[in-house]
PDB file of N, CA and C in Angstrom:
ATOM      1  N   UNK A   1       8.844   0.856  12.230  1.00  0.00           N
ATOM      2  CA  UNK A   1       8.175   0.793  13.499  1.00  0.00           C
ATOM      3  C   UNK A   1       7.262  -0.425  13.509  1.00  0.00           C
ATOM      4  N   UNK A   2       7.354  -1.113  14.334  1.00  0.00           N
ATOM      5  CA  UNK A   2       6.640  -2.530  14.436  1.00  0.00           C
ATOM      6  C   UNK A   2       5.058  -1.994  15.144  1.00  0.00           C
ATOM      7  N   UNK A   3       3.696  -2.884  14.697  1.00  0.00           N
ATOM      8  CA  UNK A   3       2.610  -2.477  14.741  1.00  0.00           C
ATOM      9  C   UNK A   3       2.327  -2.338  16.192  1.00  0.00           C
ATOM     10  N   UNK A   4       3.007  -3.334  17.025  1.00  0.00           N
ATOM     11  CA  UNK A   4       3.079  -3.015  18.617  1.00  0.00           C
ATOM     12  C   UNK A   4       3.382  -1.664  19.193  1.00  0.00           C
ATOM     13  N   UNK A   5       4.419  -0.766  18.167  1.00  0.00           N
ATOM     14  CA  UNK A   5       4.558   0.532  18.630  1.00  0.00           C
ATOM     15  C   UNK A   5       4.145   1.474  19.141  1.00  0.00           C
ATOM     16  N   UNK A   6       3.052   1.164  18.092  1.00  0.00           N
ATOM     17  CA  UNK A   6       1.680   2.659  17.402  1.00  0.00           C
ATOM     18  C   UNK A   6       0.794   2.537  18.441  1.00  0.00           C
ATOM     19  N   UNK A   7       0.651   3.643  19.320  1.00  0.00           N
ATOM     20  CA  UNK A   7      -0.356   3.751  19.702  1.00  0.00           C
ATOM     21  C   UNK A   7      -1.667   4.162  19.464  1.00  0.00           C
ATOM     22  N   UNK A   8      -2.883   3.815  19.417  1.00  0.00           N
ATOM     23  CA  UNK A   8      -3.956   4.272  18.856  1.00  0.00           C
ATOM     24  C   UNK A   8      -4.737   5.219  19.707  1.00  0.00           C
ATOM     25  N   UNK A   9      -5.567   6.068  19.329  1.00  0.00           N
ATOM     26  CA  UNK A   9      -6.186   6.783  20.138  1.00  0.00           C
ATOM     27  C   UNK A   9      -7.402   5.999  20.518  1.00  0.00           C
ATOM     28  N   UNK A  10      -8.452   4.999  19.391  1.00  0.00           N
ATOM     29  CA  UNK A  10      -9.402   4.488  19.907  1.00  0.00           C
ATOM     30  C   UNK A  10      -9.337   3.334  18.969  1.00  0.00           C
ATOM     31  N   UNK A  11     -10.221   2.245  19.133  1.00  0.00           N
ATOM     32  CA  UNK A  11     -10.430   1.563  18.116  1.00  0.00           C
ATOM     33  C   UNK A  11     -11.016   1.251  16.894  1.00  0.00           C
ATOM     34  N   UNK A  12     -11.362   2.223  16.461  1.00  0.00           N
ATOM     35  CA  UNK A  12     -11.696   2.700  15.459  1.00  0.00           C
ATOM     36  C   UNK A  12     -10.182   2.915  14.490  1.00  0.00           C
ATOM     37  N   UNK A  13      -9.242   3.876  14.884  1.00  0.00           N
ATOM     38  CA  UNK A  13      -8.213   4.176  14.378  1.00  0.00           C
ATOM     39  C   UNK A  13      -7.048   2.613  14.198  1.00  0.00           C
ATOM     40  N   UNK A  14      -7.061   1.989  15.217  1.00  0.00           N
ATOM     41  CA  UNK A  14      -6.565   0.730  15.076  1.00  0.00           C
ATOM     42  C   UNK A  14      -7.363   0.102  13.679  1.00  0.00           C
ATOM     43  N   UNK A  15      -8.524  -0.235  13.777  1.00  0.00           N
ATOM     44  CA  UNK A  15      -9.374  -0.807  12.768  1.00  0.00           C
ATOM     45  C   UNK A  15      -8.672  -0.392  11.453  1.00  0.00           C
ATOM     46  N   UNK A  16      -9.092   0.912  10.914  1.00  0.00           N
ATOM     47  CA  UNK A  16      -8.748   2.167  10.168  1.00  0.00           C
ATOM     48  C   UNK A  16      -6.825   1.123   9.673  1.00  0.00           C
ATOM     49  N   UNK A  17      -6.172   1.823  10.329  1.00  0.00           N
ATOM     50  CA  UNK A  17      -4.591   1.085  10.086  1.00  0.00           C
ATOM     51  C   UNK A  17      -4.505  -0.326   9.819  1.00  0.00           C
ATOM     52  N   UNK A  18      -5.279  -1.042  10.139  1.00  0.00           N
ATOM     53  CA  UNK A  18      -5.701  -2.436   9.626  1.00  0.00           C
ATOM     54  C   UNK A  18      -5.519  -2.438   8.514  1.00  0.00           C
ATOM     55  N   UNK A  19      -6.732  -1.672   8.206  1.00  0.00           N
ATOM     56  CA  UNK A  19      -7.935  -2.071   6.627  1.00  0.00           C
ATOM     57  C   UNK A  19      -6.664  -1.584   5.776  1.00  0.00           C
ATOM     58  N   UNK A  20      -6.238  -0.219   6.270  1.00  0.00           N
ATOM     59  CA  UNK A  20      -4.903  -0.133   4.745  1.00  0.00           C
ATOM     60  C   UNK A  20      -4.030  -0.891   5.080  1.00  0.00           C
ATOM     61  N   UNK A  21      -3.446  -1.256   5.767  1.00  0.00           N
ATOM     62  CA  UNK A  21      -2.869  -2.351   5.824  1.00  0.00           C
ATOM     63  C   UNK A  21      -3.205  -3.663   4.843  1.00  0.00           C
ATOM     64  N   UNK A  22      -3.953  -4.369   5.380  1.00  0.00           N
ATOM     65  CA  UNK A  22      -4.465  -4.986   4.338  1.00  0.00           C
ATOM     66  C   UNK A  22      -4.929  -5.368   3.064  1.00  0.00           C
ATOM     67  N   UNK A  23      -5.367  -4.092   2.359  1.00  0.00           N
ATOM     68  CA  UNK A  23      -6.075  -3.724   1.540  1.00  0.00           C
ATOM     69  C   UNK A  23      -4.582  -3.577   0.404  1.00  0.00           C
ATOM     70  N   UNK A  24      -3.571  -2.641   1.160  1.00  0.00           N
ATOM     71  CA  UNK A  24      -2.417  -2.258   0.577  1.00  0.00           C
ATOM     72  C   UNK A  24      -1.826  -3.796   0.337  1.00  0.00           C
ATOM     73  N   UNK A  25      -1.220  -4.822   1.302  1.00  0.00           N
ATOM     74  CA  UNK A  25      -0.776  -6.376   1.290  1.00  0.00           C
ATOM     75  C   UNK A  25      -1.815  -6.630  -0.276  1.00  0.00           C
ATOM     76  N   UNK A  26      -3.065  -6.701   0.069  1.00  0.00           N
ATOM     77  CA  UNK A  26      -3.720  -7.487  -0.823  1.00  0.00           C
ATOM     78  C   UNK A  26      -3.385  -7.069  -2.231  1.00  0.00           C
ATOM     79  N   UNK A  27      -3.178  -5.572  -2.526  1.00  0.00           N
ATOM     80  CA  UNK A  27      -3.149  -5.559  -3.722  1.00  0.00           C
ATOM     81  C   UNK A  27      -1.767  -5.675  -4.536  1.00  0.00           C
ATOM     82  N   UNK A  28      -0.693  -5.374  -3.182  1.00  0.00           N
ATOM     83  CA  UNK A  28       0.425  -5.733  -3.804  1.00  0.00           C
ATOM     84  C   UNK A  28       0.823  -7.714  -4.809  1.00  0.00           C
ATOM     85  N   UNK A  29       0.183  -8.367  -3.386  1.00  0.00           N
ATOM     86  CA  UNK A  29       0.175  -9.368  -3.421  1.00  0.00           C
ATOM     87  C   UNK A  29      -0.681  -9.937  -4.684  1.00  0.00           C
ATOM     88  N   UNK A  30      -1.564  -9.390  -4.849  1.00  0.00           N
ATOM     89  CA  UNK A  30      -2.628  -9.621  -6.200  1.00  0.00           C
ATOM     90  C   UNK A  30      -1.737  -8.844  -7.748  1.00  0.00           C
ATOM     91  N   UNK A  31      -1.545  -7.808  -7.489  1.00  0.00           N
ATOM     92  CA  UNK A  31       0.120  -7.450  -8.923  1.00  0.00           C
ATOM     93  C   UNK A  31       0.818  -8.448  -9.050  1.00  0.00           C
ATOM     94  N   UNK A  32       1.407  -9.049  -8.120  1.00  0.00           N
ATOM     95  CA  UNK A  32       2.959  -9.883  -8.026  1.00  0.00           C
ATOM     96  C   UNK A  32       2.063 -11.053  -9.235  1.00  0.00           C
ATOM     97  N   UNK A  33       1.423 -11.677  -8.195  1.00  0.00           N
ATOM     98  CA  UNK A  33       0.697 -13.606  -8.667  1.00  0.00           C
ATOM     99  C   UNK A  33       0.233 -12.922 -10.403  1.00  0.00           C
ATOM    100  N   UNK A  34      -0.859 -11.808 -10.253  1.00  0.00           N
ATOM    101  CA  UNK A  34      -0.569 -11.509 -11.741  1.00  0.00           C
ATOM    102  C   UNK A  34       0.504 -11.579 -13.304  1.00  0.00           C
ATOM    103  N   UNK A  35       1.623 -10.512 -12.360  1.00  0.00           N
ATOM    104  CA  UNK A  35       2.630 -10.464 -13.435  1.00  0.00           C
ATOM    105  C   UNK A  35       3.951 -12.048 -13.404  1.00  0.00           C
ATOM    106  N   UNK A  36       3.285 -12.557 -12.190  1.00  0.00           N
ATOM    107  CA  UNK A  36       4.035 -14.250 -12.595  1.00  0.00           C
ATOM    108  C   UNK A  36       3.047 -14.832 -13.367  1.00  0.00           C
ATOM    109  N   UNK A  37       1.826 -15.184 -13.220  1.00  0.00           N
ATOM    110  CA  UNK A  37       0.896 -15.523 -14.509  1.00  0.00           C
ATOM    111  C   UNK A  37       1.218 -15.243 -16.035  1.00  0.00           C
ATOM    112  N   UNK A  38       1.794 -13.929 -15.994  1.00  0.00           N
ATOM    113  CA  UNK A  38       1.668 -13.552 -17.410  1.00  0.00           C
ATOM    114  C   UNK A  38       3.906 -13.532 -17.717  1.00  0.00           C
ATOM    115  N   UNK A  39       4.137 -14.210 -16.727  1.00  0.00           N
ATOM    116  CA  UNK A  39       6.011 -14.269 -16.766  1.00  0.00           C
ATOM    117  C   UNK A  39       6.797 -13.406 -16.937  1.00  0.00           C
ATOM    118  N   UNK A  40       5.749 -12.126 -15.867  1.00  0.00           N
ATOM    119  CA  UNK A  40       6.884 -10.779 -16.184  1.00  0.00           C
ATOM    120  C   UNK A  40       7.369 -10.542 -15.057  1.00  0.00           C
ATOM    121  N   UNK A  41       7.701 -11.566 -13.827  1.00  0.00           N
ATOM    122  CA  UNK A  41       8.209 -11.049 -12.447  1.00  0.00           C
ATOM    123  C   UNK A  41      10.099 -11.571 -12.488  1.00  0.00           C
ATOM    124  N   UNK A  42       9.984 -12.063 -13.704  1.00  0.00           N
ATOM    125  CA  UNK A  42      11.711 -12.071 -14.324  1.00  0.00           C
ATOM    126  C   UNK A  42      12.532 -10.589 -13.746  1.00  0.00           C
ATOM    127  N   UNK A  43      13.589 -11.114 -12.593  1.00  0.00           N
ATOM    128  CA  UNK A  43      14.430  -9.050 -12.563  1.00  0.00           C
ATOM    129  C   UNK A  43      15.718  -9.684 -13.097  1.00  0.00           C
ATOM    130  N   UNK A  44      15.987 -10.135 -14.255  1.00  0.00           N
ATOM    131  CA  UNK A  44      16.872 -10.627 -14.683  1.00  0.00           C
ATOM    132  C   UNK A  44      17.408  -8.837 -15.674  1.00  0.00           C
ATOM    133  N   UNK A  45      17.400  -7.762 -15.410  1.00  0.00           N
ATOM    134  CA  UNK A  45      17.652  -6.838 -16.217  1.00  0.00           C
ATOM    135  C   UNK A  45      17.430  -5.090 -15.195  1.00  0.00           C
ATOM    136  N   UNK A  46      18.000  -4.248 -15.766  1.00  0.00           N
ATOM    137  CA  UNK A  46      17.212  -2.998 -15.198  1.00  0.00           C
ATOM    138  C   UNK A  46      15.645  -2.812 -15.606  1.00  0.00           C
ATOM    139  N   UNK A  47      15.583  -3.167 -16.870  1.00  0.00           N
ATOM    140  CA  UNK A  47      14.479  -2.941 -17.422  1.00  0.00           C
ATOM    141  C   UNK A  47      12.899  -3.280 -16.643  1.00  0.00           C
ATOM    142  N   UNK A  48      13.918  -4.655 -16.474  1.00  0.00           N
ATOM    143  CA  UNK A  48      12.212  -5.464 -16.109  1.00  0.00           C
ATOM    144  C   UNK A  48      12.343  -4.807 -14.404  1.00  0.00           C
ATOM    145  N   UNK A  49      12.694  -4.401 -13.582  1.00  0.00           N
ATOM    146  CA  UNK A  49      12.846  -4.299 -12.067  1.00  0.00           C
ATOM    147  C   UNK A  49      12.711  -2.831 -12.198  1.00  0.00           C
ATOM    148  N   UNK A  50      13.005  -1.295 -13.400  1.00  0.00           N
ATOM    149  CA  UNK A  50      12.392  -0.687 -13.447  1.00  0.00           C
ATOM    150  C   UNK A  50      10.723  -0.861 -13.756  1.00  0.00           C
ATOM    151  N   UNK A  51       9.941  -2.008 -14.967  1.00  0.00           N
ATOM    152  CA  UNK A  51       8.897  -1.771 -14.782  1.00  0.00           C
ATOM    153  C   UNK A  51       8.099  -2.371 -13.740  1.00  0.00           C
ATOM    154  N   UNK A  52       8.318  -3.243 -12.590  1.00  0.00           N
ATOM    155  CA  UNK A  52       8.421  -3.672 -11.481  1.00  0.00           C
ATOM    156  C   UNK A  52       8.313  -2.947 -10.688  1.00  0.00           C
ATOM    157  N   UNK A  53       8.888  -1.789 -10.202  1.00  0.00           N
ATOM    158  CA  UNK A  53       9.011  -0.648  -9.577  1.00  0.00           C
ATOM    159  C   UNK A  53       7.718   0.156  -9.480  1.00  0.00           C
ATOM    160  N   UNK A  54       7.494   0.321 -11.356  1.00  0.00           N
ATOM    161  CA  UNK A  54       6.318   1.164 -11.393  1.00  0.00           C
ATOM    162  C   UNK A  54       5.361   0.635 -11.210  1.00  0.00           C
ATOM    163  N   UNK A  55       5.158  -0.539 -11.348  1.00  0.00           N
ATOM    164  CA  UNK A  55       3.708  -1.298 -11.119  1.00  0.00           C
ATOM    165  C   UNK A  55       3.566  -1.451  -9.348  1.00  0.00           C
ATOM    166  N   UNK A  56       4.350  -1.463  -8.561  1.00  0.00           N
ATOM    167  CA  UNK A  56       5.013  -1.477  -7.341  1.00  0.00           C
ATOM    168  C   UNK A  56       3.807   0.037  -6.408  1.00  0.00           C
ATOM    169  N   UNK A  57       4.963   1.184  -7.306  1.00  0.00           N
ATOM    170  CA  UNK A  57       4.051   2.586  -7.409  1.00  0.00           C
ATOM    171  C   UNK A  57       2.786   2.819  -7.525  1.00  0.00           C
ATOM    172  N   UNK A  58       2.393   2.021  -8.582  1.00  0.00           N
ATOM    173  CA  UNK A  58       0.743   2.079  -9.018  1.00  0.00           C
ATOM    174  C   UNK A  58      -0.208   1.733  -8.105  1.00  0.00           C
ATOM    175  N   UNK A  59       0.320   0.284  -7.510  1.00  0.00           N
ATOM    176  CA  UNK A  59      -0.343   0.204  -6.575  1.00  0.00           C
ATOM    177  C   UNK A  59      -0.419   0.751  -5.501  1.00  0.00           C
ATOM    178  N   UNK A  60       0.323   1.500  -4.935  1.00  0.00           N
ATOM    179  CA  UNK A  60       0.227   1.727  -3.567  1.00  0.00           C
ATOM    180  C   UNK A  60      -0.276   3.232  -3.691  1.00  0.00           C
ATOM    181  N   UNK A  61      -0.261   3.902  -4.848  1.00  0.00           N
ATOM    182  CA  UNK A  61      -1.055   5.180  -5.217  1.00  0.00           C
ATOM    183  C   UNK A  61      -2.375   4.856  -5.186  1.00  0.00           C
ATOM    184  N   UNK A  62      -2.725   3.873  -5.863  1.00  0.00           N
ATOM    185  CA  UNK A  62      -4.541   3.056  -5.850  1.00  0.00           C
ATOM    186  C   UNK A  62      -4.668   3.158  -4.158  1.00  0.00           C
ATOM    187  N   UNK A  63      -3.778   2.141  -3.227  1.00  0.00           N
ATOM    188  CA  UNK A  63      -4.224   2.484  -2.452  1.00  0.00           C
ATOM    189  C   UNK A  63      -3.998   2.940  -1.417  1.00  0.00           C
ATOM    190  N   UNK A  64      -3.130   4.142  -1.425  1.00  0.00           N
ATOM    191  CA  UNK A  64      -2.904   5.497  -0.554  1.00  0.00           C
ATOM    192  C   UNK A  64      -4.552   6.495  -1.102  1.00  0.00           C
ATOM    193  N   UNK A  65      -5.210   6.578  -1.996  1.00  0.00           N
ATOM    194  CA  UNK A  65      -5.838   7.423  -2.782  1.00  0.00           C
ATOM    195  C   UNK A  65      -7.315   6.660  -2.208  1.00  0.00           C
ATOM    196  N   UNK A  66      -7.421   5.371  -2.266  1.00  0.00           N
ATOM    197  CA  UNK A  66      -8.540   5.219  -1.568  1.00  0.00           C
ATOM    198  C   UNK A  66      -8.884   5.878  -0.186  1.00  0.00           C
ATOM    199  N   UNK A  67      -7.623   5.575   0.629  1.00  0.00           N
ATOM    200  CA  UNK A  67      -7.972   5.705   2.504  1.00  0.00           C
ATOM    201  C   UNK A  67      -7.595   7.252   2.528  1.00  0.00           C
ATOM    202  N   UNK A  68      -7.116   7.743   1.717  1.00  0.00           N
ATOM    203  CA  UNK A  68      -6.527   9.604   1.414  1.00  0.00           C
ATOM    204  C   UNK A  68      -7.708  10.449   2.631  1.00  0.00           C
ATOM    205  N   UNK A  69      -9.012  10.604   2.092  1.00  0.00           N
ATOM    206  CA  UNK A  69     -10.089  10.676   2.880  1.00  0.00           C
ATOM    207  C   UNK A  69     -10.115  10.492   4.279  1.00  0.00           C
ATOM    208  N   UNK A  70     -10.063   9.260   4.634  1.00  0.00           N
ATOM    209  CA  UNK A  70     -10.224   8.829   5.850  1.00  0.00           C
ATOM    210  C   UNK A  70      -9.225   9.103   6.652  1.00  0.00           C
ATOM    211  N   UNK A  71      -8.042   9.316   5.863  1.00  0.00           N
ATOM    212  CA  UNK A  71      -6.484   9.103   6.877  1.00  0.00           C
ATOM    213  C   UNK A  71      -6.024  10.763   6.671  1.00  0.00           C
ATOM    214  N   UNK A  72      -6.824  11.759   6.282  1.00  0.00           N
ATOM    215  CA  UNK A  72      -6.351  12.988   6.143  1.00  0.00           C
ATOM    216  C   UNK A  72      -6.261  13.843   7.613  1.00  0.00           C
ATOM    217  N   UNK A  73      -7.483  13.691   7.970  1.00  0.00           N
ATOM    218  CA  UNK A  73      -7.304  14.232   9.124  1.00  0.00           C
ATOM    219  C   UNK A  73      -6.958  13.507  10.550  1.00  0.00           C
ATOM    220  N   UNK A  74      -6.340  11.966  10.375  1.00  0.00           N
ATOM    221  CA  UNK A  74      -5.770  11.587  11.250  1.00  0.00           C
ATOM    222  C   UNK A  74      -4.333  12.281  11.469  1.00  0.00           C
ATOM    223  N   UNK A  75      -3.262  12.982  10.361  1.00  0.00           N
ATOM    224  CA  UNK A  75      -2.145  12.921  10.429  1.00  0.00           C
ATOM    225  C   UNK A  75      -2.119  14.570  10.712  1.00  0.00           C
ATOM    226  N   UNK A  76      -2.753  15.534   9.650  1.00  0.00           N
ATOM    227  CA  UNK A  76      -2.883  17.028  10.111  1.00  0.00           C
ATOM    228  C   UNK A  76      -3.827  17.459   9.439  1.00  0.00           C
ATOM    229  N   UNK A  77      -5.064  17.566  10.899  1.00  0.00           N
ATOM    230  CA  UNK A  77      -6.254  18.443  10.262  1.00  0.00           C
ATOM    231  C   UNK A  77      -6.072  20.040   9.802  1.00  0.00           C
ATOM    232  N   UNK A  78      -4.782  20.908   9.986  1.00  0.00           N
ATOM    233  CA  UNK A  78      -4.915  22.056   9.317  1.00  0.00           C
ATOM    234  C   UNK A  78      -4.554  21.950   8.316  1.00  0.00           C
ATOM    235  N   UNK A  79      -3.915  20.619   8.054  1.00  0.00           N
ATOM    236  CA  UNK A  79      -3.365  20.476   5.866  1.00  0.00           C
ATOM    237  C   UNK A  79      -4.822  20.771   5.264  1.00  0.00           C
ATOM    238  N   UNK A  80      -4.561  21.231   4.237  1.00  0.00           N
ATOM    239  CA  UNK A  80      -5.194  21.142   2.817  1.00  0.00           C
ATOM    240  C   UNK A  80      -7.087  20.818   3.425  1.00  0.00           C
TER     241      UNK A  80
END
């Protein structure tokens, strides 16, 4: 769904979808330049594109787990 889609209820919630947005870009983008620094963004194998994957995972658990809070009761306030 392209960001034009989404409708927001206020701007606040626009803001909100931003910041993880961003925050999520940034840290992917900050892994990648890392593991080329250190010459592990090679997918010349399963190996290396499985541990690619997981570092992939890691991040976006870091930051799904930050905005978790904030974005809980945007999606369903009777969950959990």
């Amino acid at each position: 769904m392209d960001e034009r889609e989404i409708i927001y209820e206020d701007a606040n919630d626009k803001k909100l979808f931003n910041d993880v947005n961003n925050y999520t870009k940034y840290k992917l983008v900050e892994m990648l330049v890392t593991r080329y620094q250190e010459d592990r963004l090679k997918l010349d194998n399963l190996n290396s594109i499985e541990d690619l994957a997981d570092d992939i995972l890691k991040v976006l658990s870091v930051a799904g787990l930050k905005y978790y809070n904030e974005l809980k009761g945007e999606f369903n306030e009777d969950r959990d």
